[in-house]
PDB file of N, CA and C in Angstrom:
ATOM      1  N   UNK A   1      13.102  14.722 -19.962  1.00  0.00           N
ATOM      2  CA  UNK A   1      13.939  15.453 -19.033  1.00  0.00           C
ATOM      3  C   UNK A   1      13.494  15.179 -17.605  1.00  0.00           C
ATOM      4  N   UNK A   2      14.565  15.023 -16.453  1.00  0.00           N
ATOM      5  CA  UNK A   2      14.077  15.093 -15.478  1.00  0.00           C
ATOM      6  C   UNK A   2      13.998  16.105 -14.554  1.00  0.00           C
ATOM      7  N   UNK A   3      14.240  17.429 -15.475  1.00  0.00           N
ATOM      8  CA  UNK A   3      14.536  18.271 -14.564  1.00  0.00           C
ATOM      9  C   UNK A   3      12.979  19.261 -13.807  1.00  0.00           C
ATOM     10  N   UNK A   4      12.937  19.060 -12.676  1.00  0.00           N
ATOM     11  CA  UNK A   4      11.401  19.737 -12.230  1.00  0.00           C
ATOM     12  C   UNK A   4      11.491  20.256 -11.048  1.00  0.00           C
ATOM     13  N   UNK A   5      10.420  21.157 -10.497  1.00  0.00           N
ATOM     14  CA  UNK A   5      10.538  21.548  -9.564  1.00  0.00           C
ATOM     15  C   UNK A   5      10.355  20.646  -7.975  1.00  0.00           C
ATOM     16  N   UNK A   6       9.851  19.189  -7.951  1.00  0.00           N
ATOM     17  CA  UNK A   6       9.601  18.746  -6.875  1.00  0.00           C
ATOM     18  C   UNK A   6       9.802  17.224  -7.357  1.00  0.00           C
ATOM     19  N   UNK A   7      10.399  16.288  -6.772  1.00  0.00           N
ATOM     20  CA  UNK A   7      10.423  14.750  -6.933  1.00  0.00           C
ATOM     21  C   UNK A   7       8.869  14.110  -7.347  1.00  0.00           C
ATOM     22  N   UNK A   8       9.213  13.489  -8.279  1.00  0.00           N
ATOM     23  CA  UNK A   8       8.242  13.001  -8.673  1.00  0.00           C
ATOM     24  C   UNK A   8       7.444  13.709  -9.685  1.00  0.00           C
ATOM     25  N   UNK A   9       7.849  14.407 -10.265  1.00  0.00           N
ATOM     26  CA  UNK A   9       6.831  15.505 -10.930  1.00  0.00           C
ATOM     27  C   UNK A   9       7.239  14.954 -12.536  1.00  0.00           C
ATOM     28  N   UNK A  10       8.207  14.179 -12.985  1.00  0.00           N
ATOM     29  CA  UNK A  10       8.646  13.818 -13.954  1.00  0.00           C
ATOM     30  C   UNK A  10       8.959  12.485 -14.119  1.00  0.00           C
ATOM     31  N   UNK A  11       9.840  11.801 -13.427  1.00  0.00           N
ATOM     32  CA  UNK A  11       9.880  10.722 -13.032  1.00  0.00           C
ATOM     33  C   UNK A  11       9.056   9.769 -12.276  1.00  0.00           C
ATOM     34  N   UNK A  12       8.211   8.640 -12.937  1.00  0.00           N
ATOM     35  CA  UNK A  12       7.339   8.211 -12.359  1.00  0.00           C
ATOM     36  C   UNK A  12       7.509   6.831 -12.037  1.00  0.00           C
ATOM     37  N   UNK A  13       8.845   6.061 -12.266  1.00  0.00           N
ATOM     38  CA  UNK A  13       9.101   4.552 -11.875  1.00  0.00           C
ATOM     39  C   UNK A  13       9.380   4.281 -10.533  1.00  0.00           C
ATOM     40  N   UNK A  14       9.182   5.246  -9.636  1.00  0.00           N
ATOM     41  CA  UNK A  14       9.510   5.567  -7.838  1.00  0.00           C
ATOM     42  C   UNK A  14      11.165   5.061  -7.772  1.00  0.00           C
ATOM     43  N   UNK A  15      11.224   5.228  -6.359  1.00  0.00           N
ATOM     44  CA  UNK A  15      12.708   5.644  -5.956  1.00  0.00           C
ATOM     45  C   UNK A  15      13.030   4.067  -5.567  1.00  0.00           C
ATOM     46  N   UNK A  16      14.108   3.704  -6.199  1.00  0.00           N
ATOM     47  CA  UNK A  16      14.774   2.109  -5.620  1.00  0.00           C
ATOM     48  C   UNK A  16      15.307   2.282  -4.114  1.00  0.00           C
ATOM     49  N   UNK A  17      14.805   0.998  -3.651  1.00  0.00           N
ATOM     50  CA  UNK A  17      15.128   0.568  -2.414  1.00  0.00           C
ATOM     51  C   UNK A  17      15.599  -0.822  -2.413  1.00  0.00           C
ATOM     52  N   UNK A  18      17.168  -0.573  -2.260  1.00  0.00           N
ATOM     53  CA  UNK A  18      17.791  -2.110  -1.908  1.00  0.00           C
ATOM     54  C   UNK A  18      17.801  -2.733  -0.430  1.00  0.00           C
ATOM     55  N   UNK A  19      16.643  -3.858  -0.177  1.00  0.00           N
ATOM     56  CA  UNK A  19      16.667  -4.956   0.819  1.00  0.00           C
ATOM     57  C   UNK A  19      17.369  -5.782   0.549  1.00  0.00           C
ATOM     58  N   UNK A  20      17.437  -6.584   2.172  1.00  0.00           N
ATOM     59  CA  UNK A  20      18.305  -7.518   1.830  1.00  0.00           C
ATOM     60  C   UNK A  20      16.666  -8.501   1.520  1.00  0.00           C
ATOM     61  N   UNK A  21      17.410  -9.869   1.209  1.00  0.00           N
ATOM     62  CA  UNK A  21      16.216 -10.728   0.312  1.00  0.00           C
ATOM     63  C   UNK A  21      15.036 -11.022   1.038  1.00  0.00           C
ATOM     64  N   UNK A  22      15.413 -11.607   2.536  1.00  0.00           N
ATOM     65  CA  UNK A  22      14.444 -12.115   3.225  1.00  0.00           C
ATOM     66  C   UNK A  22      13.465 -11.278   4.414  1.00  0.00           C
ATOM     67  N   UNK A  23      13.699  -9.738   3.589  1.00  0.00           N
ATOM     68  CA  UNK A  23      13.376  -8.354   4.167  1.00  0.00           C
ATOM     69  C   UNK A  23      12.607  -7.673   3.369  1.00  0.00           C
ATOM     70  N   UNK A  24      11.942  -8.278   2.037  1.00  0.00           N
ATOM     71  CA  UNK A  24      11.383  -8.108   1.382  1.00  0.00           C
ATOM     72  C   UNK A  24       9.931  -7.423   1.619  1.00  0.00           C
ATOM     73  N   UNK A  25       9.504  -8.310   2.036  1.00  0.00           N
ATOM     74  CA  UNK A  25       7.707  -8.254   2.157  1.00  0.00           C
ATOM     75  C   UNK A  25       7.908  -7.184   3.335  1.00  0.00           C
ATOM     76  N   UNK A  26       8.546  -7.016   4.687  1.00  0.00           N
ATOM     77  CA  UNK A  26       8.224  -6.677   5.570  1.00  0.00           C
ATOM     78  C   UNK A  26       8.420  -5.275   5.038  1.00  0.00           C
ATOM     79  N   UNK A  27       9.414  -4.492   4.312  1.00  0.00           N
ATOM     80  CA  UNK A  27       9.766  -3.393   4.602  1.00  0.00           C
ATOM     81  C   UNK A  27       8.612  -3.027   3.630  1.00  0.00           C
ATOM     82  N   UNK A  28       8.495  -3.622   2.450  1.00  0.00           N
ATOM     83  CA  UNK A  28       7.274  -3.433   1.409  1.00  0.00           C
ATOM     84  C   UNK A  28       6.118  -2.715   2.345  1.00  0.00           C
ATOM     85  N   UNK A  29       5.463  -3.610   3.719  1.00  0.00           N
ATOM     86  CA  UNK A  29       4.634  -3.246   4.336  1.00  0.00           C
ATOM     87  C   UNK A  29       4.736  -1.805   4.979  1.00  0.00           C
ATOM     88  N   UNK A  30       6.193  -2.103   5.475  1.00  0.00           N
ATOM     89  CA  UNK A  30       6.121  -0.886   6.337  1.00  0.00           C
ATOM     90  C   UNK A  30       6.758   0.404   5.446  1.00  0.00           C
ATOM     91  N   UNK A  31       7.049   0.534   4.206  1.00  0.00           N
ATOM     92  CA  UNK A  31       6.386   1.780   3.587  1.00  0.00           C
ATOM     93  C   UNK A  31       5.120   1.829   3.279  1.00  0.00           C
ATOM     94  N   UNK A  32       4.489   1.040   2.995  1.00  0.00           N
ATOM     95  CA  UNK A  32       3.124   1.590   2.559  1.00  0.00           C
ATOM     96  C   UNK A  32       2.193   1.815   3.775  1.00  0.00           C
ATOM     97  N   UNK A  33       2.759   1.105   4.772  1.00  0.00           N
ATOM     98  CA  UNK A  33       1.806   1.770   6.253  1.00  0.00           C
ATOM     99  C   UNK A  33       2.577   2.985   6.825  1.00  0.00           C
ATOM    100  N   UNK A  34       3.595   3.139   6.652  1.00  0.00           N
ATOM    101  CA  UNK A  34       4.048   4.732   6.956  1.00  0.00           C
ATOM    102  C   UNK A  34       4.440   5.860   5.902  1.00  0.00           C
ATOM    103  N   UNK A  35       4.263   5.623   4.057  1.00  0.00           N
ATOM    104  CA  UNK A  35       4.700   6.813   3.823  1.00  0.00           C
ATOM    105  C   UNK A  35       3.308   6.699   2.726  1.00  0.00           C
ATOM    106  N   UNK A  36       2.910   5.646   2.708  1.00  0.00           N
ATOM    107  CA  UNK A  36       1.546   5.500   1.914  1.00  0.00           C
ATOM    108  C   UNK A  36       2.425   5.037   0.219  1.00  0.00           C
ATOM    109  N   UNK A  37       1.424   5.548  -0.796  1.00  0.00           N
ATOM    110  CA  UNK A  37       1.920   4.679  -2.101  1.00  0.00           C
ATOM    111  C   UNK A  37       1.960   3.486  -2.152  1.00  0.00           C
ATOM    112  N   UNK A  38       2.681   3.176  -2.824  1.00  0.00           N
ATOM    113  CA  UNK A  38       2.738   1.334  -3.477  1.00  0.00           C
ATOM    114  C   UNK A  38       4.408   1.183  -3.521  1.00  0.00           C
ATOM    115  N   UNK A  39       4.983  -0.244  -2.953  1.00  0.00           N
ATOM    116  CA  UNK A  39       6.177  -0.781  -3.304  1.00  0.00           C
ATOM    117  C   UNK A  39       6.284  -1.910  -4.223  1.00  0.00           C
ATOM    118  N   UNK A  40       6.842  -2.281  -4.913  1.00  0.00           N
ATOM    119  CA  UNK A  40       6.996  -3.651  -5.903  1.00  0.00           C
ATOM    120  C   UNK A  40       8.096  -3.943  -5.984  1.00  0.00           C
ATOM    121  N   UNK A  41       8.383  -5.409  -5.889  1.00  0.00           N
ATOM    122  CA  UNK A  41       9.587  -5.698  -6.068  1.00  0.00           C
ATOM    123  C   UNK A  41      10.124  -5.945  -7.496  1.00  0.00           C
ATOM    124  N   UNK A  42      11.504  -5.355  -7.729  1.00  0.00           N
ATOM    125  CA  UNK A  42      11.608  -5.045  -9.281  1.00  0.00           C
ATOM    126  C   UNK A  42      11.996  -6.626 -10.038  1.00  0.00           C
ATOM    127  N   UNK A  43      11.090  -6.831 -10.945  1.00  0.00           N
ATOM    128  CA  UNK A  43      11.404  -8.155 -11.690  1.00  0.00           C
ATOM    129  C   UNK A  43      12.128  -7.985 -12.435  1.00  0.00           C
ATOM    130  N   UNK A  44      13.296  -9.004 -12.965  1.00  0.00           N
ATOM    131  CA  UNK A  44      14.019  -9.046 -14.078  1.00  0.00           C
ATOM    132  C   UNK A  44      13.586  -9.203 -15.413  1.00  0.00           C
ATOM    133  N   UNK A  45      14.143  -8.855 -16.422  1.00  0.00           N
ATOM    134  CA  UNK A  45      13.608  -8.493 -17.692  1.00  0.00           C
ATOM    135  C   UNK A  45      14.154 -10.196 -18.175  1.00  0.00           C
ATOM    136  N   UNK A  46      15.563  -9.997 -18.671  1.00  0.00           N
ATOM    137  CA  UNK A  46      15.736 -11.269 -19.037  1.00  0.00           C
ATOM    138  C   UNK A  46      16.009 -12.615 -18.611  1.00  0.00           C
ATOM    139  N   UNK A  47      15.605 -13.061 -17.145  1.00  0.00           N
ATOM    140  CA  UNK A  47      15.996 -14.168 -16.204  1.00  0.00           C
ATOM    141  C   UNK A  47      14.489 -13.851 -15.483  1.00  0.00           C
ATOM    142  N   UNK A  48      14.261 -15.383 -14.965  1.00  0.00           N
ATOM    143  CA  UNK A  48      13.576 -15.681 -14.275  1.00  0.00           C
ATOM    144  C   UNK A  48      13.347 -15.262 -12.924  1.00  0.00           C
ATOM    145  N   UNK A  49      13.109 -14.686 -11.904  1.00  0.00           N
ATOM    146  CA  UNK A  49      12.384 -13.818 -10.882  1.00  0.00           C
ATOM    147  C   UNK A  49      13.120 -12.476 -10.273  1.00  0.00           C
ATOM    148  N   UNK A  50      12.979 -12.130  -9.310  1.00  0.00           N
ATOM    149  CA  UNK A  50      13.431  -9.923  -9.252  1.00  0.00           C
ATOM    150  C   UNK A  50      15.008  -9.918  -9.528  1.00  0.00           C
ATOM    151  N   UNK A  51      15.024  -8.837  -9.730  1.00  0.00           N
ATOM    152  CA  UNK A  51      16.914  -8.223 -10.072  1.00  0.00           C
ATOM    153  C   UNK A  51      17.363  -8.477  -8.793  1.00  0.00           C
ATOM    154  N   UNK A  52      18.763  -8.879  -9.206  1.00  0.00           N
ATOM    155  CA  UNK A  52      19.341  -9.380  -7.892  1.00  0.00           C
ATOM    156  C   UNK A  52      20.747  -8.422  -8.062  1.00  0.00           C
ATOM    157  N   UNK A  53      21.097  -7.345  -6.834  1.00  0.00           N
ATOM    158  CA  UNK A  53      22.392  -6.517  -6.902  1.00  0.00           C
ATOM    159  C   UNK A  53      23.162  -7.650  -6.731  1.00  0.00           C
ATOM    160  N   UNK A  54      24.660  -6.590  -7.059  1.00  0.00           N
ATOM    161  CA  UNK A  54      25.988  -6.996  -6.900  1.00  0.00           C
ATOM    162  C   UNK A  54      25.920  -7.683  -5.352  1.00  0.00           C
ATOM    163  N   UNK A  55      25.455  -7.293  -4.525  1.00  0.00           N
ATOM    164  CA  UNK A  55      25.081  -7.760  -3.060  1.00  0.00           C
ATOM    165  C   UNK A  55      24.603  -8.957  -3.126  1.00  0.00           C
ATOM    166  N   UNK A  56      23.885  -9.379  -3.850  1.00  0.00           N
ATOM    167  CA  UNK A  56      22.925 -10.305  -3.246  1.00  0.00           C
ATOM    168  C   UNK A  56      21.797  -9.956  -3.091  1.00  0.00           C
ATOM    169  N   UNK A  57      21.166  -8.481  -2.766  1.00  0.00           N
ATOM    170  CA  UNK A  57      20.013  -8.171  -2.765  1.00  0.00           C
ATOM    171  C   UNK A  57      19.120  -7.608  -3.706  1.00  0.00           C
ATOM    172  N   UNK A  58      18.022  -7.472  -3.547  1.00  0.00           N
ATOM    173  CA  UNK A  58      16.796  -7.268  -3.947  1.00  0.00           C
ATOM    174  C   UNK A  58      16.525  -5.816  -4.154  1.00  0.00           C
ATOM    175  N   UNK A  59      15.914  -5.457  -5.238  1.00  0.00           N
ATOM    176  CA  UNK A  59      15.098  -3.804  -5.680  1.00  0.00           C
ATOM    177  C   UNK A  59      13.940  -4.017  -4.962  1.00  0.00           C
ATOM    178  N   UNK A  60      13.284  -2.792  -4.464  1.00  0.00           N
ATOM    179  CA  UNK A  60      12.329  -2.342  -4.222  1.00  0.00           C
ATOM    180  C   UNK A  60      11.855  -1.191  -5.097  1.00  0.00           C
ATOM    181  N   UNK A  61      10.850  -0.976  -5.858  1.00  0.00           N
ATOM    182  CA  UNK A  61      10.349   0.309  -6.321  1.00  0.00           C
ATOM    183  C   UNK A  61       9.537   0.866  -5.761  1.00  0.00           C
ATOM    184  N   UNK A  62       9.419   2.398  -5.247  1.00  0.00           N
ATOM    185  CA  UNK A  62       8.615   2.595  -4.359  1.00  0.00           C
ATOM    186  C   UNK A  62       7.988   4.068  -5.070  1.00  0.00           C
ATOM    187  N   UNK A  63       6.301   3.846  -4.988  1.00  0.00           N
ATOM    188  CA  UNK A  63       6.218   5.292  -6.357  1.00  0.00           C
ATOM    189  C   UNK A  63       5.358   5.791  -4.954  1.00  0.00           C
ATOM    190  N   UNK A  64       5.657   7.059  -4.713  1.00  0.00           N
ATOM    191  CA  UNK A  64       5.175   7.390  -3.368  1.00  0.00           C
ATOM    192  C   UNK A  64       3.921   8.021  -4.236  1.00  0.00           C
ATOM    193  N   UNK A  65       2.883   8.593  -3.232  1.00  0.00           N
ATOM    194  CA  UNK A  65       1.589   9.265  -3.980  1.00  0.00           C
ATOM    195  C   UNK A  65       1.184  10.834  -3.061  1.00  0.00           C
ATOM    196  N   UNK A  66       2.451  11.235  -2.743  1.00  0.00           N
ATOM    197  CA  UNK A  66       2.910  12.713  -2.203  1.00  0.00           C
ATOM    198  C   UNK A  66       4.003  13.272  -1.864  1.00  0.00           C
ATOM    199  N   UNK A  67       4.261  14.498  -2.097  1.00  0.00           N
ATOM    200  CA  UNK A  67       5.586  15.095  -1.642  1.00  0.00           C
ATOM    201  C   UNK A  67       5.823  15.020  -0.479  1.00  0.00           C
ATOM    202  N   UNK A  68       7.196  14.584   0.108  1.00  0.00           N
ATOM    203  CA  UNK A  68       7.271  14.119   1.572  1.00  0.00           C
ATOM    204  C   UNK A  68       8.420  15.292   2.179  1.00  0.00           C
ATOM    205  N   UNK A  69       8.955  15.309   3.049  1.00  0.00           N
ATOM    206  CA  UNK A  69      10.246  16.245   3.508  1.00  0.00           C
ATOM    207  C   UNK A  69      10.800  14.950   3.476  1.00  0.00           C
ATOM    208  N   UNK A  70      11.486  14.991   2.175  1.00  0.00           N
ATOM    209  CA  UNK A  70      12.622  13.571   1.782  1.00  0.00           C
ATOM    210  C   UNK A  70      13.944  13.729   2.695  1.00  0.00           C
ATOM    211  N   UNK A  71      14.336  14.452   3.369  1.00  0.00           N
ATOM    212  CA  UNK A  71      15.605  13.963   4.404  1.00  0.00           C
ATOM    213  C   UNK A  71      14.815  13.560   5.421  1.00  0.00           C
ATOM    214  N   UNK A  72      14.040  13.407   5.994  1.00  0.00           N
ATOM    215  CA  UNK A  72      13.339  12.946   7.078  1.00  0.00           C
ATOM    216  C   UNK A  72      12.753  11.392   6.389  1.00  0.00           C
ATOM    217  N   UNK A  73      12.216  11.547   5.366  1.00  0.00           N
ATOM    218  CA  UNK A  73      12.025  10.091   5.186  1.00  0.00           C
ATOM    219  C   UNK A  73      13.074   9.594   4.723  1.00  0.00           C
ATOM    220  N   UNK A  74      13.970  10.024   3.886  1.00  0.00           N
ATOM    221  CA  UNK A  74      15.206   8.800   3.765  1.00  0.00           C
ATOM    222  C   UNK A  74      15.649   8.343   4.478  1.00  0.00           C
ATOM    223  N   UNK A  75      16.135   9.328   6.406  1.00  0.00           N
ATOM    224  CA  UNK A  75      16.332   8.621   7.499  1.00  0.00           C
ATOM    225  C   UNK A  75      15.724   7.614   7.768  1.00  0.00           C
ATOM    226  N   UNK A  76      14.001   7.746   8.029  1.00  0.00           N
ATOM    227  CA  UNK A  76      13.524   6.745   8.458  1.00  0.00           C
ATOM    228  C   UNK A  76      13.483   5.346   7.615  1.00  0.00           C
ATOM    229  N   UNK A  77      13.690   5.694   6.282  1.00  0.00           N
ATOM    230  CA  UNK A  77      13.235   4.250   5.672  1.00  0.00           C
ATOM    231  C   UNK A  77      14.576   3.198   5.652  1.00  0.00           C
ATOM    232  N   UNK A  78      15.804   4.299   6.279  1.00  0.00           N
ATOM    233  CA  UNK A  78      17.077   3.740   6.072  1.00  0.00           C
ATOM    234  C   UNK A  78      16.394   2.595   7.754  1.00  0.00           C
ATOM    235  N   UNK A  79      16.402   3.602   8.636  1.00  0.00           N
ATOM    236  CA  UNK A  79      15.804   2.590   9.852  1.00  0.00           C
ATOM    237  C   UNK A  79      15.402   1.812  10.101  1.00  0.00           C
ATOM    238  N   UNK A  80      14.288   1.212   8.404  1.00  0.00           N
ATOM    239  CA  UNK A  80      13.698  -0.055   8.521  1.00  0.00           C
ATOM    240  C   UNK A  80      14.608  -1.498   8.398  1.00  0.00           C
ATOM    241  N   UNK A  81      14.402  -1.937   9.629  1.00  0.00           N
ATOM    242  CA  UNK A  81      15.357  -2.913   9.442  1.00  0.00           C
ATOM    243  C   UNK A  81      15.465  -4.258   8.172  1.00  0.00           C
ATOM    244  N   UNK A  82      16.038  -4.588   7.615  1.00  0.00           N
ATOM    245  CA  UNK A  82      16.451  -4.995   6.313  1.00  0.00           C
ATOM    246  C   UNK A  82      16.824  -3.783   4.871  1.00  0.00           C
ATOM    247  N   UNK A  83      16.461  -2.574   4.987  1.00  0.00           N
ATOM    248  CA  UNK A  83      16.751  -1.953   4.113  1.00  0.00           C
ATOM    249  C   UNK A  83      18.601  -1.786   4.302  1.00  0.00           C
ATOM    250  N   UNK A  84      18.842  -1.620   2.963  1.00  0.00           N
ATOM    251  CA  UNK A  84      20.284  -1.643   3.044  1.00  0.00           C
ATOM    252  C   UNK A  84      20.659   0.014   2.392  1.00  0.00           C
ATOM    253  N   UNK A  85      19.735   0.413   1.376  1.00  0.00           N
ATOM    254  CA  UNK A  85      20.312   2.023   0.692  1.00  0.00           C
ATOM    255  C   UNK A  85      19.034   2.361   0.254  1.00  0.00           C
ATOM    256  N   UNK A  86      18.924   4.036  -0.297  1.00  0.00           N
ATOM    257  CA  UNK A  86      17.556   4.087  -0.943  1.00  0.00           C
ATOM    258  C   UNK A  86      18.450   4.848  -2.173  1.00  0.00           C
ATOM    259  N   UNK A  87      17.575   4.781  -3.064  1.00  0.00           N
ATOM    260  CA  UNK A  87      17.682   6.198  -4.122  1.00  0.00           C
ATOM    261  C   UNK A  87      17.945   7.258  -4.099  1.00  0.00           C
ATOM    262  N   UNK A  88      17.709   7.727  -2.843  1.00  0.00           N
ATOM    263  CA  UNK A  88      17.695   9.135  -2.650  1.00  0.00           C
ATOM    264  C   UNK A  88      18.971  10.381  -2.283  1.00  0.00           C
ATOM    265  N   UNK A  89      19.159  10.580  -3.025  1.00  0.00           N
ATOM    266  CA  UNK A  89      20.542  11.275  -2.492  1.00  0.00           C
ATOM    267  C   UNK A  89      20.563  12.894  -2.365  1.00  0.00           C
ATOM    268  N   UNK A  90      20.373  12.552  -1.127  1.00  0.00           N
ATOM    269  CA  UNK A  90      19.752  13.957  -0.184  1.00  0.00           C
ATOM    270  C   UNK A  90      21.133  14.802  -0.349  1.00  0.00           C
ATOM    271  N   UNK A  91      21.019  16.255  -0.716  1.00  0.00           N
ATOM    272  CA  UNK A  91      22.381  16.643  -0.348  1.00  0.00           C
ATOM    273  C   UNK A  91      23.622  16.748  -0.677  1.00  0.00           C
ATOM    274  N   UNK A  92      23.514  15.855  -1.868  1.00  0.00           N
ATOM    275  CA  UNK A  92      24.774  15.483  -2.185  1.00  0.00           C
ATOM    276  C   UNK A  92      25.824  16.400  -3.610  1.00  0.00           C
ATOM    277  N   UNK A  93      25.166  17.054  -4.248  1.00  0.00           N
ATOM    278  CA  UNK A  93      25.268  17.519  -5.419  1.00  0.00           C
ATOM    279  C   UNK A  93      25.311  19.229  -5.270  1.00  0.00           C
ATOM    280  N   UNK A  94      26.406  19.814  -5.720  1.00  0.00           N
ATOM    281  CA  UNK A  94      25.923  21.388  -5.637  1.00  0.00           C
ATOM    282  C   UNK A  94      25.761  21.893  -6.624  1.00  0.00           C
ATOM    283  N   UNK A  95      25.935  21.405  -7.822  1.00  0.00           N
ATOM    284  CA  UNK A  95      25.246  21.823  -9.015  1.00  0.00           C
ATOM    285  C   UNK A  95      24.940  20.352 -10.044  1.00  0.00           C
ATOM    286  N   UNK A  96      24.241  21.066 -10.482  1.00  0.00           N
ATOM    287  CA  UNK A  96      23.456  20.572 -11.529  1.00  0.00           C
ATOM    288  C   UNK A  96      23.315  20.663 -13.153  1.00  0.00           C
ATOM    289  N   UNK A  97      23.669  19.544 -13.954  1.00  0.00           N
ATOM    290  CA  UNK A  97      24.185  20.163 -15.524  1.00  0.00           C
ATOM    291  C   UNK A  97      22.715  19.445 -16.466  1.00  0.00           C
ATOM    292  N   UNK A  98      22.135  20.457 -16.598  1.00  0.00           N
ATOM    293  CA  UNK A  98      20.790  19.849 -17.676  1.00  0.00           C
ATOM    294  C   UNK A  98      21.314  20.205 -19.175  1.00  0.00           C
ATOM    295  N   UNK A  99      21.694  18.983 -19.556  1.00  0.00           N
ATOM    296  CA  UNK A  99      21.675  18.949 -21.523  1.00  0.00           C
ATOM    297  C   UNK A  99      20.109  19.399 -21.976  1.00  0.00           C
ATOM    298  N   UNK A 100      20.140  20.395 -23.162  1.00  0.00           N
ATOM    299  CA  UNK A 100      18.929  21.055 -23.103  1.00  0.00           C
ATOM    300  C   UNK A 100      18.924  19.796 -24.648  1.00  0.00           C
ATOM    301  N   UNK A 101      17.947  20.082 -25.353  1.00  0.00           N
ATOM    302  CA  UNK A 101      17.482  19.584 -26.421  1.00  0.00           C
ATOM    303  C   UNK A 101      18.559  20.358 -27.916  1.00  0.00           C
ATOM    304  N   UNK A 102      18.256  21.195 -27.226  1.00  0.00           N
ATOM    305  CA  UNK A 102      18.963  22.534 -28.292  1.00  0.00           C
ATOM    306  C   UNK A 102      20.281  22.835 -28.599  1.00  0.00           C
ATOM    307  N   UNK A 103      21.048  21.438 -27.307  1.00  0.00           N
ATOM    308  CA  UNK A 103      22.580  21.410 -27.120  1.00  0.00           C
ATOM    309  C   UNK A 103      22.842  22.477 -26.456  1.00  0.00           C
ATOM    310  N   UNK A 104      22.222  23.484 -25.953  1.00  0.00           N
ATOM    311  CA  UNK A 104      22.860  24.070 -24.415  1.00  0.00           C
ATOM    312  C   UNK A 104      22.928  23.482 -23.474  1.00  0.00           C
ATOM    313  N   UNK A 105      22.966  24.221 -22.282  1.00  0.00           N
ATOM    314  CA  UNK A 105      23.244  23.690 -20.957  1.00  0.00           C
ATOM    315  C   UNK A 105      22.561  24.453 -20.225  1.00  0.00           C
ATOM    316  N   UNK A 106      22.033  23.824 -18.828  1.00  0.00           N
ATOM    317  CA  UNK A 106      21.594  24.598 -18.506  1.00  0.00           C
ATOM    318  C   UNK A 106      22.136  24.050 -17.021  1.00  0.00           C
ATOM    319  N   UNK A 107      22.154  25.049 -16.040  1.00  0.00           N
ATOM    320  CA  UNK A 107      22.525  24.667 -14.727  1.00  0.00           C
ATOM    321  C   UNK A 107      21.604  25.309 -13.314  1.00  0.00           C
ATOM    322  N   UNK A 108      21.703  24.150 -12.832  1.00  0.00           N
ATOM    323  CA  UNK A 108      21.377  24.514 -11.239  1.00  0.00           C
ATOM    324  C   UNK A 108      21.778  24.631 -10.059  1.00  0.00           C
ATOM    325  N   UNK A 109      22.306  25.809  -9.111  1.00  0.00           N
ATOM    326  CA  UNK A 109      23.121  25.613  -8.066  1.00  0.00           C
ATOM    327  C   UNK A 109      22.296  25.151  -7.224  1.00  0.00           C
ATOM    328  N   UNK A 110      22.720  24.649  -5.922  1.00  0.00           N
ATOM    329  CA  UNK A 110      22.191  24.086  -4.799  1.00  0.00           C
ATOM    330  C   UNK A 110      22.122  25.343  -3.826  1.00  0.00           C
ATOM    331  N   UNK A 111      20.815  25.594  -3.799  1.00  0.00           N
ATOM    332  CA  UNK A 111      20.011  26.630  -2.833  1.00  0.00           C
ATOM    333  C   UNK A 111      20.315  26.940  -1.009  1.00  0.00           C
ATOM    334  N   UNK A 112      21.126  27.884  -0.311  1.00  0.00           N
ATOM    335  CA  UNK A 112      21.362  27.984   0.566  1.00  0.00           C
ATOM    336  C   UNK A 112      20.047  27.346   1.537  1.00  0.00           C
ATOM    337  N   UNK A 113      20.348  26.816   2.729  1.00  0.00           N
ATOM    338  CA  UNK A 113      18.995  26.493   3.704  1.00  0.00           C
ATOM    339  C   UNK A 113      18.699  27.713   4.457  1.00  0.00           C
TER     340      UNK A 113
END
């Protein structure tokens, strides 16, 4: 299940980041010198070197190694120049439908600020 109280608390393959190709290494750097953790670029399973999007571009996996105020960093990492999208979808959802094991449901509304 991924359902938890804070990112990352369940899910541990970090958040995809699509670069463009030849933006690779740099942005790699500049998360790990500004949000810390590790980035890798995602290799393909059945073909020879990283997954390549519908774009043309490149995965980034990025497994951060702390809870961040994620609308503030999704801005910034959108800023890094060559990044094209992240994983993160700040905001976007006002509820939430968890399939339980047991075949209930369980739900989550989206919390006033």
């Amino acid at each position: 299940r991924k359902k938890s109280e804070s990112l990352g608390e369940q899910w541990k393959k970090g958040i995809p980041i699509e670069v463009i190709p030849m933006a690779y290494v740099p942005v790699t750097r500049a998360l790990t010198k500004n949000f810390g953790g590790a980035a890798e670029l995602r290799m393909a399973v059945s073909k020879a070197g990283p997954v390549v999007t519908d774009n043309g571009n490149f995965i980034l996996d990025w497994k951060f190694d702390k809870v961040h105020e994620w609308s503030e960093v999704n801005t910034a990492i959108k800023m890094i120049p060559g990044v094209v999208e992240t994983g993160l979808f700040i905001d976007m959802a006002e509820v939430v439908y968890f399939g339980m094991e047991d075949g209930s449901v369980s739900v989550r509304e989206k919390q006033p600020r």
